[in-house]
N, C-alpha and C. Protein backbone atom coordinates (compact mmCIF):
# COMPACT_ATOMS: atom_id res chain seq x y z
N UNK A 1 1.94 -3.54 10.11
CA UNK A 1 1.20 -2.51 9.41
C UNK A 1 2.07 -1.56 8.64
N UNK A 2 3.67 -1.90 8.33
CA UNK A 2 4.26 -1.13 7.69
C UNK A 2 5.05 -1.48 6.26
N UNK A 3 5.40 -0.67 5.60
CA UNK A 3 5.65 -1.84 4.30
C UNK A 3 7.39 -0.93 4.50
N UNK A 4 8.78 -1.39 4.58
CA UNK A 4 9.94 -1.02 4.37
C UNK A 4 10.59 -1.59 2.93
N UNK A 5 11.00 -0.24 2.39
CA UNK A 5 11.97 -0.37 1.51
C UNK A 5 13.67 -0.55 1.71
N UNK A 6 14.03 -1.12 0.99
CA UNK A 6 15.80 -1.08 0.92
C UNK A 6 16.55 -0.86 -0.52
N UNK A 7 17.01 -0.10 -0.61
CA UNK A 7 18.01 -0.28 -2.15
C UNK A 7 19.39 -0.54 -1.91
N UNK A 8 19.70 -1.67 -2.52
CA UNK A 8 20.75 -2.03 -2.34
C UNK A 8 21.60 -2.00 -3.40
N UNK A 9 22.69 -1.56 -3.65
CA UNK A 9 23.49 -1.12 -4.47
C UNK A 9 25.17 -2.21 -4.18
N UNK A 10 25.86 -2.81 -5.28
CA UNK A 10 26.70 -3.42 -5.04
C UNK A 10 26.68 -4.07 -3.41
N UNK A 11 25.65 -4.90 -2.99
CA UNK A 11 26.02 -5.21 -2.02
C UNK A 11 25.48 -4.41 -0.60
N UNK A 12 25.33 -3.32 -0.64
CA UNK A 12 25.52 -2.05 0.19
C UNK A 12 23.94 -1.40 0.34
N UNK A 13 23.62 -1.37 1.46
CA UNK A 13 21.82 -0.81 1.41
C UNK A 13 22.21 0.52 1.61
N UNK A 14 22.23 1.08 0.68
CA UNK A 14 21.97 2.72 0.05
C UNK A 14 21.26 3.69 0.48
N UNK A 15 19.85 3.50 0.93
CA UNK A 15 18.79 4.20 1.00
C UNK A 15 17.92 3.31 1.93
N UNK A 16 17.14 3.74 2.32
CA UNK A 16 15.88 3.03 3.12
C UNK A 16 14.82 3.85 2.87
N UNK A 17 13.59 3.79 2.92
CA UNK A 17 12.28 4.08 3.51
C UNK A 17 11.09 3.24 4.08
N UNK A 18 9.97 4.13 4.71
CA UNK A 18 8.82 3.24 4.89
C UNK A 18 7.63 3.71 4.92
N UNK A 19 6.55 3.22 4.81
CA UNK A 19 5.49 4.14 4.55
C UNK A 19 4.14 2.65 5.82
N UNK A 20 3.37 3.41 5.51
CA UNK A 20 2.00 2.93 6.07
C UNK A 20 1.65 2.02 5.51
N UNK A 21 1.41 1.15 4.82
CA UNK A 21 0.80 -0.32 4.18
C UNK A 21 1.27 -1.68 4.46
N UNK A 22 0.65 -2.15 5.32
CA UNK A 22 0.62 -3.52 5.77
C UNK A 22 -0.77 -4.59 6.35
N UNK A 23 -0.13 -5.56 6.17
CA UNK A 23 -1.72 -6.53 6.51
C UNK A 23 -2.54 -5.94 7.70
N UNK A 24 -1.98 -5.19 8.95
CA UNK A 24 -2.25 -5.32 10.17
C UNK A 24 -2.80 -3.91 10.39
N UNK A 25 -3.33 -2.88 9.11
CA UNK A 25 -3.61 -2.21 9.39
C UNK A 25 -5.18 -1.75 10.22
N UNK A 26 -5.74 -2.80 9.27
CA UNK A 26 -7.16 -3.53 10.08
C UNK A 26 -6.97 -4.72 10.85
N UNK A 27 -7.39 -4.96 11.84
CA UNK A 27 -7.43 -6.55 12.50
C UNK A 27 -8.40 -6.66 12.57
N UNK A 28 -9.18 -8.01 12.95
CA UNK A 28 -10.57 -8.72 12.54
C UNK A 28 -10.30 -9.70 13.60
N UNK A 29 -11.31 -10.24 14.19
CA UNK A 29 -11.57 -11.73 14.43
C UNK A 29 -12.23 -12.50 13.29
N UNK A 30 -12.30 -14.05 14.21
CA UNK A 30 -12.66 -15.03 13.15
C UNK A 30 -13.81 -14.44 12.76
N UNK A 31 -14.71 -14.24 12.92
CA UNK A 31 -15.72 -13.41 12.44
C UNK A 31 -16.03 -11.98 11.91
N UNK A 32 -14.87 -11.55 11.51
CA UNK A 32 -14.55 -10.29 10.66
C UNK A 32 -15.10 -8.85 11.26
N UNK A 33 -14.69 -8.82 12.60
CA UNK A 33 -15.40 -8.23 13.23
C UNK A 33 -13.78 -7.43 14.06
N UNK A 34 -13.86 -6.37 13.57
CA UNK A 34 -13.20 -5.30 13.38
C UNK A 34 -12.67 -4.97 15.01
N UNK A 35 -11.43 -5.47 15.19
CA UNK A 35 -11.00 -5.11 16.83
C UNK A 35 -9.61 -4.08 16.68
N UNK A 36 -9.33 -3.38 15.49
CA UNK A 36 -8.12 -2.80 15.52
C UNK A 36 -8.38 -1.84 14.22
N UNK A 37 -8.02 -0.80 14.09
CA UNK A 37 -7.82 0.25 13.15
C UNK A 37 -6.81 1.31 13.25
N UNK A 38 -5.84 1.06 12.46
CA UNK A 38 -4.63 2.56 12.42
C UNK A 38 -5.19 3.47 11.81
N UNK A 39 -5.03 4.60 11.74
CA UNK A 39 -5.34 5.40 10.94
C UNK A 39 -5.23 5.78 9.61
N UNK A 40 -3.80 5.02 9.30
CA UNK A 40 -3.64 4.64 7.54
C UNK A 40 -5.07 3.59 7.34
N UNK A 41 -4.65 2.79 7.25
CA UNK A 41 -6.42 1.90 7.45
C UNK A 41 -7.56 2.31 7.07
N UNK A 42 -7.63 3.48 8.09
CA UNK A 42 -9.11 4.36 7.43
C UNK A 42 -8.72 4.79 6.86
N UNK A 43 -7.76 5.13 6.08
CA UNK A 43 -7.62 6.49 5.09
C UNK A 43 -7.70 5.74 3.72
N UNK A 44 -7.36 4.16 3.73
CA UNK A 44 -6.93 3.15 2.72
C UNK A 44 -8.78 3.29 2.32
N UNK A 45 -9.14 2.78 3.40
CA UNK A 45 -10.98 2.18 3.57
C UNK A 45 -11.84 3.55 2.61
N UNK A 46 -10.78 4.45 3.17
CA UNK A 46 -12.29 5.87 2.82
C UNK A 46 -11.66 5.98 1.41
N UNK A 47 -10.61 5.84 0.80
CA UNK A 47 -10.12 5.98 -0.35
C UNK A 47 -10.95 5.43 -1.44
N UNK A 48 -11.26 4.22 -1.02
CA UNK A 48 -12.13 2.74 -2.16
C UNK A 48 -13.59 2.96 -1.21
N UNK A 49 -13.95 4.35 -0.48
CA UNK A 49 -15.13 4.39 -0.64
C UNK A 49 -15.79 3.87 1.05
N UNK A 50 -15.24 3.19 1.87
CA UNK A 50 -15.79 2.51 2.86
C UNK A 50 -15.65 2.99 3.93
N UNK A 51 -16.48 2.75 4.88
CA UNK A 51 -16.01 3.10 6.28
C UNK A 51 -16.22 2.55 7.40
N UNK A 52 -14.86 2.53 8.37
CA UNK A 52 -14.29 1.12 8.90
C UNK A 52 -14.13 1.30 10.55
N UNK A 53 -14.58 0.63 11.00
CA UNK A 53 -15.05 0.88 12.91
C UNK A 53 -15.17 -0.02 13.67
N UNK A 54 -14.52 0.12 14.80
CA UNK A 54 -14.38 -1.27 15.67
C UNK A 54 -15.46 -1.60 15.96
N UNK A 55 -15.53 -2.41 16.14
CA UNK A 55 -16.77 -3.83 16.29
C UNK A 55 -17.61 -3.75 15.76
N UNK A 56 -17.28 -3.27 14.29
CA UNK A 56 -18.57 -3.68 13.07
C UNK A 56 -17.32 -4.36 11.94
N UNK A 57 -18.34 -5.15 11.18
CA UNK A 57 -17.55 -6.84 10.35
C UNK A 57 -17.22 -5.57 8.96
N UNK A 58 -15.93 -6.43 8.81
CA UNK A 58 -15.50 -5.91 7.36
C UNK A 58 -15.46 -7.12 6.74
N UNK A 59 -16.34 -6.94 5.53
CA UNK A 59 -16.44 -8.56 4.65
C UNK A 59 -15.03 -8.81 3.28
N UNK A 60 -15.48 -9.82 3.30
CA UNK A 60 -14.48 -10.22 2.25
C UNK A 60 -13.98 -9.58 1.30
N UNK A 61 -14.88 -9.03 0.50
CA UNK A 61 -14.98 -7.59 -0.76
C UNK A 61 -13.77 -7.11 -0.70
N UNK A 62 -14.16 -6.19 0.93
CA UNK A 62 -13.71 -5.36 1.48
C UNK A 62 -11.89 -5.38 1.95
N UNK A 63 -12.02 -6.50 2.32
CA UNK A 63 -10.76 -7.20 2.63
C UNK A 63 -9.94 -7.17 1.49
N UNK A 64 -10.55 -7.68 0.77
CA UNK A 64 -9.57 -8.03 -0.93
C UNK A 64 -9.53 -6.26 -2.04
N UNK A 65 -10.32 -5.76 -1.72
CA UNK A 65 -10.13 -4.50 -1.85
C UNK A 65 -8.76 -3.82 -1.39
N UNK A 66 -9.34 -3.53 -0.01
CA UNK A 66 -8.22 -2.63 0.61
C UNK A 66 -6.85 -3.60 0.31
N UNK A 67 -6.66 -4.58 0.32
CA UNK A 67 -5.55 -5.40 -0.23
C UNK A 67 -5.11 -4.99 -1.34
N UNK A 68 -5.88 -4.92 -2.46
CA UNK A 68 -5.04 -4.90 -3.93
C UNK A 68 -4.75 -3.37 -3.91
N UNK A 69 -5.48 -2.13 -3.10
CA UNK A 69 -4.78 -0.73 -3.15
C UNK A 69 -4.01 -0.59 -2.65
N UNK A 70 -3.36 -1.57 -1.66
CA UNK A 70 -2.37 -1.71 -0.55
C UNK A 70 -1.13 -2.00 -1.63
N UNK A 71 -1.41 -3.24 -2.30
CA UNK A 71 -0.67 -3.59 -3.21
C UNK A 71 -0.10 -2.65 -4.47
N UNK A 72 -1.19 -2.08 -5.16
CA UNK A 72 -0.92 -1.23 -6.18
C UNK A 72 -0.18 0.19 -5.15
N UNK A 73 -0.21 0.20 -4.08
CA UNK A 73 0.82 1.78 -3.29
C UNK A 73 2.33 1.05 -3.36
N UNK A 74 2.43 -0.20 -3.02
CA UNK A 74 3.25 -0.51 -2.97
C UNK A 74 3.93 -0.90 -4.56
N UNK A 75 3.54 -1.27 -5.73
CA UNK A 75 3.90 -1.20 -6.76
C UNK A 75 4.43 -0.01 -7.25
N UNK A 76 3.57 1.06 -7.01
CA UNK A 76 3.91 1.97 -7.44
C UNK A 76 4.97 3.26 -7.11
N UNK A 77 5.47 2.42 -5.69
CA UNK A 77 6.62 3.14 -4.87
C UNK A 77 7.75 2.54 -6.19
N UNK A 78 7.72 1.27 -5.71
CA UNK A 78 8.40 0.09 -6.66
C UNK A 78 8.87 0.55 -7.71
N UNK A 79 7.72 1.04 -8.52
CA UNK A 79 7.61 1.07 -10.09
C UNK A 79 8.48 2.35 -10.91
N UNK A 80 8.07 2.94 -10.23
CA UNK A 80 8.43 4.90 -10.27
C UNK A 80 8.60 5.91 -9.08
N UNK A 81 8.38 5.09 -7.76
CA UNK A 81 8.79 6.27 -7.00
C UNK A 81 6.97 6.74 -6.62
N UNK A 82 6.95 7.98 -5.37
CA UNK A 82 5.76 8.40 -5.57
C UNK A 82 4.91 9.00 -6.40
N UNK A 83 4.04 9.25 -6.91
CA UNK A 83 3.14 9.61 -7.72
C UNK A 83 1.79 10.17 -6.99
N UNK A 84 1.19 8.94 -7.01
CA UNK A 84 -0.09 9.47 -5.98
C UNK A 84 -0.57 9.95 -4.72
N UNK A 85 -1.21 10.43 -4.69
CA UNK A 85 -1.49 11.66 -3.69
C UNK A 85 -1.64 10.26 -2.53
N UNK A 86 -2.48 9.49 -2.69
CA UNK A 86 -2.35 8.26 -1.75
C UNK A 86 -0.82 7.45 -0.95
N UNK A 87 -0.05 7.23 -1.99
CA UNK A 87 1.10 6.83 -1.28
C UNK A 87 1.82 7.71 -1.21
N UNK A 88 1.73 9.15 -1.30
CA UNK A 88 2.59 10.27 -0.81
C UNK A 88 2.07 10.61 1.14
N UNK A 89 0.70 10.60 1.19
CA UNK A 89 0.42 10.36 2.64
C UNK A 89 0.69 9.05 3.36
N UNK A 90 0.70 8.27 2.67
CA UNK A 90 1.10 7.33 3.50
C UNK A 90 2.93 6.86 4.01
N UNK A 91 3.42 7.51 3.71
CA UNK A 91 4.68 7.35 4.03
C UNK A 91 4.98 8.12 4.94
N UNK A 92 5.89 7.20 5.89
CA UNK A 92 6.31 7.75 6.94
C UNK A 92 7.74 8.41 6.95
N UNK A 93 8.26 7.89 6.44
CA UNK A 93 10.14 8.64 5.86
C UNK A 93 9.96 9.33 4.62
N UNK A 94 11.25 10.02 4.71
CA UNK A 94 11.41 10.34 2.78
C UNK A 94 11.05 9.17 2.28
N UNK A 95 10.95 9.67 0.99
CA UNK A 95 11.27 8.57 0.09
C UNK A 95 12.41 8.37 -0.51
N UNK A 96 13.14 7.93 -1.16
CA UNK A 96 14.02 7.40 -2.33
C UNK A 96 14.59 8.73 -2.84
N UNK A 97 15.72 9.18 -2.47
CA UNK A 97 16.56 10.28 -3.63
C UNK A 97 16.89 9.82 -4.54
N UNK A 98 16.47 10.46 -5.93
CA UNK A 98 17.11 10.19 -7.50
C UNK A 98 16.43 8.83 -7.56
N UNK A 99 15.48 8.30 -6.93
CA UNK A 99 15.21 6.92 -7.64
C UNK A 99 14.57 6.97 -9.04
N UNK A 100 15.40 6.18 -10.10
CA UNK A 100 14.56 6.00 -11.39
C UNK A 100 13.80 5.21 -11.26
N UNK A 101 13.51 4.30 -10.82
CA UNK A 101 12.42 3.49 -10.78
C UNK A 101 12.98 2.04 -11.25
N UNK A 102 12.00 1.15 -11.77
CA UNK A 102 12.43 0.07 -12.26
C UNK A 102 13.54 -0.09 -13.24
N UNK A 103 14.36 0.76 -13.66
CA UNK A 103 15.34 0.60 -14.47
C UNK A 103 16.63 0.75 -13.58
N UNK A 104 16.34 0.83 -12.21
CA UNK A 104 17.29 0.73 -11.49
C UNK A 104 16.90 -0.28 -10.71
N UNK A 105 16.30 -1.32 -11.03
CA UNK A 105 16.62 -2.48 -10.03
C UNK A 105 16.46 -3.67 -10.73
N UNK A 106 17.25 -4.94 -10.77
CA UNK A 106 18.00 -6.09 -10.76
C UNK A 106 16.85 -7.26 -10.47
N UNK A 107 16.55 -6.86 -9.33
CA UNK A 107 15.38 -8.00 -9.15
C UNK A 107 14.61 -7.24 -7.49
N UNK A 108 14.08 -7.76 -6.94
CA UNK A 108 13.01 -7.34 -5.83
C UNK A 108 12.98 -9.04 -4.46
N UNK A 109 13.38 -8.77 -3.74
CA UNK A 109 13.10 -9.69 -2.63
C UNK A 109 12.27 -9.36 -1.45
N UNK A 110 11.55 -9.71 -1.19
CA UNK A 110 10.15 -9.49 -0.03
C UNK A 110 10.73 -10.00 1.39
N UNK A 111 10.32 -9.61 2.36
CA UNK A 111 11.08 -10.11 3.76
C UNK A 111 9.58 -9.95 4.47
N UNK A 112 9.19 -10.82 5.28
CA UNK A 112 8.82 -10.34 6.53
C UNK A 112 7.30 -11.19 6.35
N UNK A 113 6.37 -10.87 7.56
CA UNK A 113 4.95 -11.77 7.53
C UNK A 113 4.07 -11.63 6.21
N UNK A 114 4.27 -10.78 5.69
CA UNK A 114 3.28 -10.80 3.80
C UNK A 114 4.14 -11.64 2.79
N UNK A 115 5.47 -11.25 3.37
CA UNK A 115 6.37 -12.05 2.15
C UNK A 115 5.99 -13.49 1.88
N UNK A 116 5.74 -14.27 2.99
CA UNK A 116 5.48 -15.82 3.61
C UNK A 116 3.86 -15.99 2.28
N UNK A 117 3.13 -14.65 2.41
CA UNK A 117 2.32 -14.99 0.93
C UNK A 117 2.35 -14.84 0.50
N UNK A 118 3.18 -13.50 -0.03
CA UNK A 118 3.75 -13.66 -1.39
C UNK A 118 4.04 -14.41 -2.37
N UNK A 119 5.21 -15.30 -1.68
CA UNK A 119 5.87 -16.47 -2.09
C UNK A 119 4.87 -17.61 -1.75
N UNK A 120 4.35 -17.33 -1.15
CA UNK A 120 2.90 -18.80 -0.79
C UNK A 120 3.18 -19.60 -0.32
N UNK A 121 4.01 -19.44 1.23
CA UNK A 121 4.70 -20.48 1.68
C UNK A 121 3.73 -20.28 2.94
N UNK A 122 2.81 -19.80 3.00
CA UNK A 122 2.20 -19.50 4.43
C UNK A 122 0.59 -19.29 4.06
N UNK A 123 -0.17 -19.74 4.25
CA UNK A 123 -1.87 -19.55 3.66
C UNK A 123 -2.45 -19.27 4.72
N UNK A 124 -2.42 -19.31 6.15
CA UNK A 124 -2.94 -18.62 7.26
C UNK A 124 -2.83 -17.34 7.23
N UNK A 125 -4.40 -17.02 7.65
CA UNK A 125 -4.62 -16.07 7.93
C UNK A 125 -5.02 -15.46 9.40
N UNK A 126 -4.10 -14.58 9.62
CA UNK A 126 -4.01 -14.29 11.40
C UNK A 126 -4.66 -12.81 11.72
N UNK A 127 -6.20 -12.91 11.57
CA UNK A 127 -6.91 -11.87 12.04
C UNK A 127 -6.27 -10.39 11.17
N UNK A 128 -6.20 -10.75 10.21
CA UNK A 128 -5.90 -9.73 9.18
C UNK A 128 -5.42 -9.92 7.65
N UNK A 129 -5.27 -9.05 6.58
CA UNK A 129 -5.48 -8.80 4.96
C UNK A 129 -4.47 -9.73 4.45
N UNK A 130 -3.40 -10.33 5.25
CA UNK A 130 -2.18 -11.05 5.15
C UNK A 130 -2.36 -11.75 3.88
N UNK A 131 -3.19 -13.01 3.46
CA UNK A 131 -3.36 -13.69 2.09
C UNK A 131 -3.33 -13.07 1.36
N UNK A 132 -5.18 -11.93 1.32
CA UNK A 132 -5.37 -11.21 0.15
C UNK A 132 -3.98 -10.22 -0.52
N UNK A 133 -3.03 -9.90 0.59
CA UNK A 133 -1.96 -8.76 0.04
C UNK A 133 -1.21 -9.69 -0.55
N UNK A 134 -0.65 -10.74 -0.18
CA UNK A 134 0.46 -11.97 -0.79
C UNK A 134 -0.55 -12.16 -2.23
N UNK A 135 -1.68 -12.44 -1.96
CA UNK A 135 -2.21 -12.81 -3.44
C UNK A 135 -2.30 -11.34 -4.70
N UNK A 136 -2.67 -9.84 -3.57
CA UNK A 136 -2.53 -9.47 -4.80
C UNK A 136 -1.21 -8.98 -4.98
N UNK A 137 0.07 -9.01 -4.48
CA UNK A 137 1.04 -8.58 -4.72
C UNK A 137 1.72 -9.66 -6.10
N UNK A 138 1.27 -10.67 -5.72
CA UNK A 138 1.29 -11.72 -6.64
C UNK A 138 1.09 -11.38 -8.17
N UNK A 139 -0.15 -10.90 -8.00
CA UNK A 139 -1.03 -10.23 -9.13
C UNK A 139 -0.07 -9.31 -9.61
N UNK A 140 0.64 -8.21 -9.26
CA UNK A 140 1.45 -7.03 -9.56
C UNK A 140 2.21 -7.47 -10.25
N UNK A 141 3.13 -8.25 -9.83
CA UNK A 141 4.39 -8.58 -10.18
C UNK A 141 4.34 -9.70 -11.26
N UNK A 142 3.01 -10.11 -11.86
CA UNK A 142 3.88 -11.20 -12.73
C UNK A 142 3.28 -10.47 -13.87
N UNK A 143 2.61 -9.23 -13.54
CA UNK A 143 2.62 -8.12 -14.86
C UNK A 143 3.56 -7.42 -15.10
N UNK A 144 4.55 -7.34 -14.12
CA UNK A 144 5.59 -6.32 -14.64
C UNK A 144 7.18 -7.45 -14.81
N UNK A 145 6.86 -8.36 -14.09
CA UNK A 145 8.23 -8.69 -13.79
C UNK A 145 8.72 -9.97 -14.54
N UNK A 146 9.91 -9.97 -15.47
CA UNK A 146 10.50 -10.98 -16.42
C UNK A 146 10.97 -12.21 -15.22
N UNK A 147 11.27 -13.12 -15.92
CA UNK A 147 11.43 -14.41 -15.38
C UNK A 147 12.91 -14.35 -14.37
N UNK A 148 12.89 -14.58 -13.07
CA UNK A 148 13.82 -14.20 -12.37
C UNK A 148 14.30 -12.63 -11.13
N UNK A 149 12.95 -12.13 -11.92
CA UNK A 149 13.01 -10.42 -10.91
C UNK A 149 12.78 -10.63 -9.96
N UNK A 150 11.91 -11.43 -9.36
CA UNK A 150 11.06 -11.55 -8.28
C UNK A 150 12.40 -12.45 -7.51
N UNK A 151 13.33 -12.49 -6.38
CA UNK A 151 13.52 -13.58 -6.16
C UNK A 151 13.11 -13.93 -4.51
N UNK A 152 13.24 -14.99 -3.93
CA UNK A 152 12.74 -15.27 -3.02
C UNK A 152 14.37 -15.39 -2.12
N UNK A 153 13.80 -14.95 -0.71
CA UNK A 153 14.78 -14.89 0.46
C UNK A 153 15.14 -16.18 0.50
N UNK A 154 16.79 -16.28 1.06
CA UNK A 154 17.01 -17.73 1.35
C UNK A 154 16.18 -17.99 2.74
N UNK A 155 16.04 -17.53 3.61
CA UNK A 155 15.20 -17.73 4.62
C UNK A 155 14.13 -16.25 4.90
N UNK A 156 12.87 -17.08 5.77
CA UNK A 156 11.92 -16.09 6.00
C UNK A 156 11.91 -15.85 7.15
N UNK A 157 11.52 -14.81 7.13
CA UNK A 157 11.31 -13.53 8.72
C UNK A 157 9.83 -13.52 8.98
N UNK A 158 9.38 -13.27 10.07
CA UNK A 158 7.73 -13.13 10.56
C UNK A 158 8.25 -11.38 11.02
N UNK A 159 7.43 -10.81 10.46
CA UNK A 159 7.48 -9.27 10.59
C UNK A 159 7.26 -9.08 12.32
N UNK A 160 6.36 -9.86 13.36
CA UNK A 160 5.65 -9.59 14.54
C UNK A 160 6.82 -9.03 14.86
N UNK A 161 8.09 -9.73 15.24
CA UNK A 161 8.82 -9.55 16.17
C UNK A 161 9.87 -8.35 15.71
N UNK A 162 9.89 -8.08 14.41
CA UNK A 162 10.74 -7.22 13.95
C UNK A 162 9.86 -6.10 14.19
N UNK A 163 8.80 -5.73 14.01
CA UNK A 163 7.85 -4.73 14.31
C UNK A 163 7.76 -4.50 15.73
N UNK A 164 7.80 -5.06 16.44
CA UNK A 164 8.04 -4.87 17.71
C UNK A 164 8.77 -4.61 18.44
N UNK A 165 10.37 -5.17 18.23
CA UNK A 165 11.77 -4.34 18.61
C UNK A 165 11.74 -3.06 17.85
N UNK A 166 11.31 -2.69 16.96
CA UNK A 166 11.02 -1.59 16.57
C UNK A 166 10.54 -0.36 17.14
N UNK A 167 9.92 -0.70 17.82
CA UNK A 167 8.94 0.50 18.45
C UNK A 167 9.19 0.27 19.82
N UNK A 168 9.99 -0.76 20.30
CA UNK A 168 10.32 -1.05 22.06
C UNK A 168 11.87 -0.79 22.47
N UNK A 169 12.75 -0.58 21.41
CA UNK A 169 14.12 -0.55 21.68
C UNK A 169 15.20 -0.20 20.79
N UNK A 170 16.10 0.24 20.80
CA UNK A 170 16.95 0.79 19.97
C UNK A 170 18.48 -0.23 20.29
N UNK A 171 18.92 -0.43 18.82
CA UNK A 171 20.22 -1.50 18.88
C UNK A 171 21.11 -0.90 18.20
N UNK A 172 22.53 -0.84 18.68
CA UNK A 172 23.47 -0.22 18.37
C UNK A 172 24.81 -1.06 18.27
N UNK A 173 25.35 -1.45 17.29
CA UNK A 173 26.50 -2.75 17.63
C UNK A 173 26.07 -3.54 18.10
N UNK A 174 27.49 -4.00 19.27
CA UNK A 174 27.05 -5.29 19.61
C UNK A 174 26.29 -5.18 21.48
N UNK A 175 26.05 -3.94 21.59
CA UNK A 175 25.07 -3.25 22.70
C UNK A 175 23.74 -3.31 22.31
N UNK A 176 23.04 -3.32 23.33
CA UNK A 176 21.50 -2.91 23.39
C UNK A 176 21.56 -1.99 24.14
N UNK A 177 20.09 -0.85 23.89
CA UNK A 177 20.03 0.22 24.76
C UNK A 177 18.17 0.13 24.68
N UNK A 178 17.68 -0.08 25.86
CA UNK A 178 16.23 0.28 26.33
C UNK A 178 16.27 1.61 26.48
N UNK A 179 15.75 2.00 25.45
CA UNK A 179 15.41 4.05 25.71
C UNK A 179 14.13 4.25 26.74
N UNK A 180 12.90 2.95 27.02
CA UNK A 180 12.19 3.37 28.12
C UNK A 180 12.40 2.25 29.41
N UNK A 181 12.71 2.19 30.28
CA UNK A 181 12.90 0.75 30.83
C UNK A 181 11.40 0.56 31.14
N UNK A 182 10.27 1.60 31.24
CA UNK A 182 9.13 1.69 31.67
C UNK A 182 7.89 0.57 30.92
């Protein structure tokens, strides 16, 4: 449910941020029937108008909706940095010092469980927006981006597990440290 930035400069990741937008902000069963909501989520849902509650169905529309605003927050971090009042709440870190925007970047590589549709190497859909965001991120980028910007990872990552050491443990060298053993 999180979308991370990196700028990488000669080699060297420069900067980081991250904000709120990811497939997993709603979860669904096979029957679109609403078993998970973050609170970015609703804020995405009430933005384009809707409103979103466990164990009532969010339809397709809806799905491909909150997807392409998901997409356009994330373009527009991309594009210029923040702007809208929308992806200014949704971020969880700073953002980007001095970023110019697209005239400072080379090309764009995607990592993690959306990337897999991005690049369209993955068409399952696992109880959440996962396709619709790969498809409309898809959409974004071949409006802005010349032949070669976009490039693809030599190998792919599934976000689950990186999202999850995330929030369960802290790594330092070539140590691990459990901050709760609980």
């Amino acid at each position: 449910g999180t979308t991370k930035f990196a700028l990488i400069e000669d080699g060297v990741v420069c900067q980081t941020a991250a904000m709120n937008v990811g497939a997993r902000l709603i979860a669904f069963d096979n029957a679109c029937v609403v078993t998970r909501v973050e609170e970015a989520g609703g804020a995405i849902m009430n933005e384009l108008g809707y409103r979103v509650a466990l164990r009532e169905k969010v339809g397709r529309r809806q799905q491909e909706e909150f997807a392409a605003l998901m997409a356009k927050v994330i373009m527009e971090v991309i594009e210029q940095g923040l702007v809208a009042p929308l992806a200014k709440k949704l971020m969880i870190t700073e953002p980007f010092r001095d970023y110019r925007g697209l005239e400072q970047i080379d090309c764009l590589v995607f990592s993690g469980g959306v990337a897999e549709h991005v690049y369209g190497r993955d068409r399952t859909a696992y109880g959440d927006v996962g396709p619709f965001l790969g498809k409309s991120m898809r959409k974004c980028l071949k409006k802005l981006s010349p032949e070669g910007f976009l490039r693809q990872s030599i190998e792919g990552i599934r976000a689950t597990v990186i999202g999850a050491g995330e929030y369960t443990m802290q790594a330092s060298g070539n140590t691990s440290y459990i901050s709760d053993p609980g």
